[in-house]
PDB file of N, CA and C in Angstrom:
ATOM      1  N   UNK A   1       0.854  -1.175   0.000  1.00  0.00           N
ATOM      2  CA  UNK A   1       0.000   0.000   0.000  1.00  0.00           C
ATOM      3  C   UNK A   1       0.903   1.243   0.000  1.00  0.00           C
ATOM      4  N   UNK A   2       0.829   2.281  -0.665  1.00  0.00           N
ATOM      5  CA  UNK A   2       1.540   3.394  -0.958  1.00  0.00           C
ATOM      6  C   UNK A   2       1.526   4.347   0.553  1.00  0.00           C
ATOM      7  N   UNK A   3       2.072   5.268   0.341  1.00  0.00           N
ATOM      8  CA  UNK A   3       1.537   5.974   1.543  1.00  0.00           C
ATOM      9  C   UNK A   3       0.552   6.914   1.295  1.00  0.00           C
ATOM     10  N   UNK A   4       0.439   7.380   0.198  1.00  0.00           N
ATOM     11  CA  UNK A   4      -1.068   8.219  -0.213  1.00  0.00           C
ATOM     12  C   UNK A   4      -1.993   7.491  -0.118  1.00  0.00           C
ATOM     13  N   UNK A   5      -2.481   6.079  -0.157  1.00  0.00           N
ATOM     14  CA  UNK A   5      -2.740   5.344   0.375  1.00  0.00           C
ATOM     15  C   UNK A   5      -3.413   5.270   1.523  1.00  0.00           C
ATOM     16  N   UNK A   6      -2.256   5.072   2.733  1.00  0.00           N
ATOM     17  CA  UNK A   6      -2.638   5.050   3.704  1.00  0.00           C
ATOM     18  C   UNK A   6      -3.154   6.551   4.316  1.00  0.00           C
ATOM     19  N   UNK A   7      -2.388   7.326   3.837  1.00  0.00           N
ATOM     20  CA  UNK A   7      -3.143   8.745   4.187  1.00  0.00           C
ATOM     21  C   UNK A   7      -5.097   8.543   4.071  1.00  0.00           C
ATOM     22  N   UNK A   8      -5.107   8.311   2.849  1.00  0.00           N
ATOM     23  CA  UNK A   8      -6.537   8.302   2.404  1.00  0.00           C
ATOM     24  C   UNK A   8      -7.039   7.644   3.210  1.00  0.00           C
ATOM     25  N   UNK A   9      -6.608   6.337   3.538  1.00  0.00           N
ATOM     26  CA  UNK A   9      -7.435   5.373   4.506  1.00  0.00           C
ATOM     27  C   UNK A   9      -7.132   6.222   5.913  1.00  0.00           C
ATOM     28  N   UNK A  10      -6.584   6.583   6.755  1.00  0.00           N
ATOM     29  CA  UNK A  10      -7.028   6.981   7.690  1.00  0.00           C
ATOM     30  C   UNK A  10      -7.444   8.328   8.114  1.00  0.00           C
ATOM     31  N   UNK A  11      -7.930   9.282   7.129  1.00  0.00           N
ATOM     32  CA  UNK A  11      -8.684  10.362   6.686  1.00  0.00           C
ATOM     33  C   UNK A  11     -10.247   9.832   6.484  1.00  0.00           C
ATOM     34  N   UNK A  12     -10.322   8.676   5.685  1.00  0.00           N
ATOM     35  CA  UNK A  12     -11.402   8.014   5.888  1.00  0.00           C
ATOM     36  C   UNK A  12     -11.606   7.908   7.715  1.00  0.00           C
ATOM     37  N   UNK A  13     -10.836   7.054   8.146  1.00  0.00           N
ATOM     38  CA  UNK A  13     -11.273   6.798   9.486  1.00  0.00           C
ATOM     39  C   UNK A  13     -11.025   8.163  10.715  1.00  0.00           C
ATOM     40  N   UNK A  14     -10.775   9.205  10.801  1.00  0.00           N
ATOM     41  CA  UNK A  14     -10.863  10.406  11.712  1.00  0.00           C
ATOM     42  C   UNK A  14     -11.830  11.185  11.582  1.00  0.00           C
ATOM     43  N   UNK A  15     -12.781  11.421  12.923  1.00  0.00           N
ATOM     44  CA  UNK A  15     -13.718  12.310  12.777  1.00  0.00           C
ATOM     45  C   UNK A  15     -13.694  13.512  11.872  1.00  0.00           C
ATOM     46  N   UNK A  16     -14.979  13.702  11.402  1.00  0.00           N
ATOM     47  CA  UNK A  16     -14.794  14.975  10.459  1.00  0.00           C
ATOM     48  C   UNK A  16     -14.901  16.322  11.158  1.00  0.00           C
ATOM     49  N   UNK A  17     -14.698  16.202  12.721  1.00  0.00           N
ATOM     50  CA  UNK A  17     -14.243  17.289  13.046  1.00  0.00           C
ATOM     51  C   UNK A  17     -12.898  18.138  12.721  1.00  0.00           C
ATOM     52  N   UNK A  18     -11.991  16.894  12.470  1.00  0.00           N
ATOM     53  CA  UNK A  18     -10.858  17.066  12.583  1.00  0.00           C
ATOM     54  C   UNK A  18     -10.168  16.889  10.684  1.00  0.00           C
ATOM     55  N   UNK A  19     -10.848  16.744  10.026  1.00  0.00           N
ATOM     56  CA  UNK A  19     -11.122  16.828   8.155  1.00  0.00           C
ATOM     57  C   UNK A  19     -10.677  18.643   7.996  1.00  0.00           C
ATOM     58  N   UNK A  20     -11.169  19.387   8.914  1.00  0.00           N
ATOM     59  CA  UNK A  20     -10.254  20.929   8.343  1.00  0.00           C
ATOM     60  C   UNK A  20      -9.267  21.231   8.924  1.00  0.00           C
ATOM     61  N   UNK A  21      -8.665  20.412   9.917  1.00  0.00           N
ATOM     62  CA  UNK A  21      -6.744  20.852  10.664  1.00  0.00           C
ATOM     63  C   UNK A  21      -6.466  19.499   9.760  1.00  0.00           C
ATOM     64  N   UNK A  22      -7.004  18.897   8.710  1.00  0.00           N
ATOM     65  CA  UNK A  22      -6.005  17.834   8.122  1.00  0.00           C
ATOM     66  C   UNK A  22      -5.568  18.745   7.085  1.00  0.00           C
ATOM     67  N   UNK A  23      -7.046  19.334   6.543  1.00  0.00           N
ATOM     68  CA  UNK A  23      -6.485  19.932   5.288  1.00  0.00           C
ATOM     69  C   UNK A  23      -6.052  21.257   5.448  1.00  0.00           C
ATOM     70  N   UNK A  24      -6.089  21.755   6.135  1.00  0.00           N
ATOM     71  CA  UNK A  24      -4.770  22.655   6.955  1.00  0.00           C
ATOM     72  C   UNK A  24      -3.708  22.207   7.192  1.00  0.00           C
ATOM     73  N   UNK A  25      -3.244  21.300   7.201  1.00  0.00           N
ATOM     74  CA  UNK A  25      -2.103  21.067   7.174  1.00  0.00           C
ATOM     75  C   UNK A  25      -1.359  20.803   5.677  1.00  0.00           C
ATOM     76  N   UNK A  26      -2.252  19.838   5.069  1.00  0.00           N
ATOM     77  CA  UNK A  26      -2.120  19.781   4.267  1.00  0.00           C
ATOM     78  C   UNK A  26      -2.004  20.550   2.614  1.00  0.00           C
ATOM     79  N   UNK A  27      -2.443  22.262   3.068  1.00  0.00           N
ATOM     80  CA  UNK A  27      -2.213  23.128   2.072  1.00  0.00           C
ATOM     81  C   UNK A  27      -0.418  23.839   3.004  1.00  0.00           C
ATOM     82  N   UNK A  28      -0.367  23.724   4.339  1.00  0.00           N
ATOM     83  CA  UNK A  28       0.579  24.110   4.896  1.00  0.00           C
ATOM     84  C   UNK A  28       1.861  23.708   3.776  1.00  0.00           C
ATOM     85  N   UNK A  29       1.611  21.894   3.945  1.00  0.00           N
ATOM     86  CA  UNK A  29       2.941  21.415   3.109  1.00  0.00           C
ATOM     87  C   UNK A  29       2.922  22.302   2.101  1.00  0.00           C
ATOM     88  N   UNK A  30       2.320  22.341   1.303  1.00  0.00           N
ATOM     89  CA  UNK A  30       2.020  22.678  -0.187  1.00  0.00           C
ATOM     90  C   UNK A  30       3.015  23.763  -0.266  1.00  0.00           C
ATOM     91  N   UNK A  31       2.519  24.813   0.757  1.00  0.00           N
ATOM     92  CA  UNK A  31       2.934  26.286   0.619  1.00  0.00           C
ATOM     93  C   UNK A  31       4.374  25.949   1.356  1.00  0.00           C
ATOM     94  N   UNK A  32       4.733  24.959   1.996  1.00  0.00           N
ATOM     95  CA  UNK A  32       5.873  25.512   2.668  1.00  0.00           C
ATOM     96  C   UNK A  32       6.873  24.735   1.315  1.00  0.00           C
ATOM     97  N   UNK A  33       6.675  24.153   0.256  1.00  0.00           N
ATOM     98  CA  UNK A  33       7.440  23.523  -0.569  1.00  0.00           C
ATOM     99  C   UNK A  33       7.337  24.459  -1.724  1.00  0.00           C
ATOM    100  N   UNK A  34       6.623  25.288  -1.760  1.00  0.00           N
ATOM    101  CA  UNK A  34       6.704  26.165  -2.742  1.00  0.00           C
ATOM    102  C   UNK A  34       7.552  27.600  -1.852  1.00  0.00           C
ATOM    103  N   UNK A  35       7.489  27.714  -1.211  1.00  0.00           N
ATOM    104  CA  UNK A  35       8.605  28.769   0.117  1.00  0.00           C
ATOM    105  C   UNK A  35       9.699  28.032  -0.050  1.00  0.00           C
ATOM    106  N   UNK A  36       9.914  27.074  -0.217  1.00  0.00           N
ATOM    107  CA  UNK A  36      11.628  26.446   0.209  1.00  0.00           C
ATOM    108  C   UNK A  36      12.277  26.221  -1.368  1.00  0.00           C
ATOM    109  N   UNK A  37      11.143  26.165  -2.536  1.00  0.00           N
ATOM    110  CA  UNK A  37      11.520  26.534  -4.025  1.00  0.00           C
ATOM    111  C   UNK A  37      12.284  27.448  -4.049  1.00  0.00           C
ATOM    112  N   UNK A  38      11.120  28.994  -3.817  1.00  0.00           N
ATOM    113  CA  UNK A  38      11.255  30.383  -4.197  1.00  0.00           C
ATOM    114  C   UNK A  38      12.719  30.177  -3.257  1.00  0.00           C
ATOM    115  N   UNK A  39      12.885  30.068  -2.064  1.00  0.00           N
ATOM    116  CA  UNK A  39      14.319  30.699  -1.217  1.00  0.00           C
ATOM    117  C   UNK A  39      15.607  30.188  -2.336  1.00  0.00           C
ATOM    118  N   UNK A  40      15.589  28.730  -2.644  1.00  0.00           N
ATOM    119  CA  UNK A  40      16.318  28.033  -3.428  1.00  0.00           C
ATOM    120  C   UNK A  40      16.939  29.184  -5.079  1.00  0.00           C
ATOM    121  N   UNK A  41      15.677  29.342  -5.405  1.00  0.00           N
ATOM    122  CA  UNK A  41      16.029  30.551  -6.132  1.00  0.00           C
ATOM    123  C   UNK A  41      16.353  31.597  -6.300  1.00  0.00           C
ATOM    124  N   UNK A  42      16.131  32.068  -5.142  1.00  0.00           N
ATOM    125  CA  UNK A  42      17.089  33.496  -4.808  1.00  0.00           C
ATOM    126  C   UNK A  42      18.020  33.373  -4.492  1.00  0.00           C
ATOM    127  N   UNK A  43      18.547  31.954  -3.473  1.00  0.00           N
ATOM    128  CA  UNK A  43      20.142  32.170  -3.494  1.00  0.00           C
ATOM    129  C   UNK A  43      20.778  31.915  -4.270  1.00  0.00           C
ATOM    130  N   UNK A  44      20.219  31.495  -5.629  1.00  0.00           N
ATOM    131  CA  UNK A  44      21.172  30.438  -6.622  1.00  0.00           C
ATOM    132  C   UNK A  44      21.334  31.904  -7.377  1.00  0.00           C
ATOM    133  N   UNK A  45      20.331  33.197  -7.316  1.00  0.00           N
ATOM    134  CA  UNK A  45      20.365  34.184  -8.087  1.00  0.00           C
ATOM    135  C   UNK A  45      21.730  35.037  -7.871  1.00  0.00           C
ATOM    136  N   UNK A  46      22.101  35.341  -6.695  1.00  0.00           N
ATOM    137  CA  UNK A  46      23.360  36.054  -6.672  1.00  0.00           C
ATOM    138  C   UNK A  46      24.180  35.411  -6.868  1.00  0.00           C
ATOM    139  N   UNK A  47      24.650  34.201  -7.318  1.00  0.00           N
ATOM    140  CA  UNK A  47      25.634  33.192  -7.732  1.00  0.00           C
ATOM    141  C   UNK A  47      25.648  33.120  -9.070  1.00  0.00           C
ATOM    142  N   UNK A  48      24.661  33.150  -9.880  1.00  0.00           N
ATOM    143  CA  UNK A  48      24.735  33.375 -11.708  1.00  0.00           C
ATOM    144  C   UNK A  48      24.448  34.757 -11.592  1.00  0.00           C
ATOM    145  N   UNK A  49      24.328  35.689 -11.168  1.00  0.00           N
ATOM    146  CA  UNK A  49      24.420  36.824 -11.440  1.00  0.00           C
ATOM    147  C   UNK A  49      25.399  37.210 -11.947  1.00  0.00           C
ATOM    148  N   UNK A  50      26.718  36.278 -11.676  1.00  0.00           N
ATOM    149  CA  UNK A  50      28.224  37.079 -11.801  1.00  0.00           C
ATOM    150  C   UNK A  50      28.569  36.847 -13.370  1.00  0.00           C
ATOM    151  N   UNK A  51      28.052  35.170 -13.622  1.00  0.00           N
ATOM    152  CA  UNK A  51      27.698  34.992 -14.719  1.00  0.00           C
ATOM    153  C   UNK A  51      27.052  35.938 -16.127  1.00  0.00           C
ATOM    154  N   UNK A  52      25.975  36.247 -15.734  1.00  0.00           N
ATOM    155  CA  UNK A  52      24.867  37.226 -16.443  1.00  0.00           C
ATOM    156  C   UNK A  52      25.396  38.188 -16.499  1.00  0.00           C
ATOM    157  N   UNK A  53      26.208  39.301 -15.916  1.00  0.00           N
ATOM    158  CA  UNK A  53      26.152  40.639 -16.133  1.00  0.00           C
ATOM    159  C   UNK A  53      27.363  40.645 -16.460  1.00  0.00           C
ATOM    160  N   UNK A  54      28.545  39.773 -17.430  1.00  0.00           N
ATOM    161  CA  UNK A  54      29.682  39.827 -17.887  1.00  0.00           C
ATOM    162  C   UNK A  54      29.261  40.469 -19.298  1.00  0.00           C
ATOM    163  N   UNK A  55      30.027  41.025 -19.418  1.00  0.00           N
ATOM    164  CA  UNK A  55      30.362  41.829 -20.955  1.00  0.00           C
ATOM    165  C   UNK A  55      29.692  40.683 -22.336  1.00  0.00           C
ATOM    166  N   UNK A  56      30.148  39.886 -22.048  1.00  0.00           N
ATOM    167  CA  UNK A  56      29.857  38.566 -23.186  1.00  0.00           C
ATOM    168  C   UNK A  56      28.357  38.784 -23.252  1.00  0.00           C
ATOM    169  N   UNK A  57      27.571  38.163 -21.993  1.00  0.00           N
ATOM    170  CA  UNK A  57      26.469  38.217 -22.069  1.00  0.00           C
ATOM    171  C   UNK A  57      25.786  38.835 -22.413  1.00  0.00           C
ATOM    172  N   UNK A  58      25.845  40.287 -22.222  1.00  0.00           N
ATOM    173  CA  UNK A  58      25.069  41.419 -22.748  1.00  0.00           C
ATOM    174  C   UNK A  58      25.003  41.459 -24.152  1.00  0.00           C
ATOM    175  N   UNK A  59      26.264  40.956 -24.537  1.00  0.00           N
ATOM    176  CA  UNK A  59      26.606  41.292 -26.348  1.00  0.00           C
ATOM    177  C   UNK A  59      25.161  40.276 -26.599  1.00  0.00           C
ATOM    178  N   UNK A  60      25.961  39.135 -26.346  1.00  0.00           N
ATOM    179  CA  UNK A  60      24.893  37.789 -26.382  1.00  0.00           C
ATOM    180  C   UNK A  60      23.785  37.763 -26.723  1.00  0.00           C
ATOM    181  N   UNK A  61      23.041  38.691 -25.697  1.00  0.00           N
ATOM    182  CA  UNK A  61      21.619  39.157 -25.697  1.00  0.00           C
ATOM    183  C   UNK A  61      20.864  40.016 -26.503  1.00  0.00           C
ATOM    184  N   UNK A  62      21.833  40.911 -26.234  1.00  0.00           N
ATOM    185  CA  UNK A  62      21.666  42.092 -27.040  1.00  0.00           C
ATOM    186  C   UNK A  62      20.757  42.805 -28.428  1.00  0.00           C
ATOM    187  N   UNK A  63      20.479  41.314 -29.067  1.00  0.00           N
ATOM    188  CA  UNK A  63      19.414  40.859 -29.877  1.00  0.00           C
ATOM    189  C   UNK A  63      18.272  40.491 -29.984  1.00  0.00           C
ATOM    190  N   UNK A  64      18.062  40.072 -28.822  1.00  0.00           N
ATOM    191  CA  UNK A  64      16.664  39.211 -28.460  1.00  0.00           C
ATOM    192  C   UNK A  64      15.760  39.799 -27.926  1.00  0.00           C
TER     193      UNK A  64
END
């Protein structure tokens, strides 16, 4: 059995009081994996930056 799977099955079995702190949590992940993307990308940004703004590049571009 997968673990999405078992998620499902015991979502089936927990009161449905407790069905909106699941899916509260469950948009939590969502957003915190799309937060730990975006950070990923900003630090990788000042690292090719040094890349990008060389003389070459600009020529490079310069067309497009």
């Amino acid at each position: 059995m997968s673990n999405k799977e078992k998620i499902i099955q015991e979502l089936e079995q927990i009161p449905d009081i407790f069905l909106d702190e699941a899916l509260d949590f469950i948009r939590y992940l969502k957003t915190k994996t799309l937060h730990e993307r975006l950070e990923t990308v900003i630090a990788s940004e000042s690292l090719l930056q040094k890349d990008w703004l060389r003389p070459e590049e600009e020529i490079a571009w310069q067309n497009l």
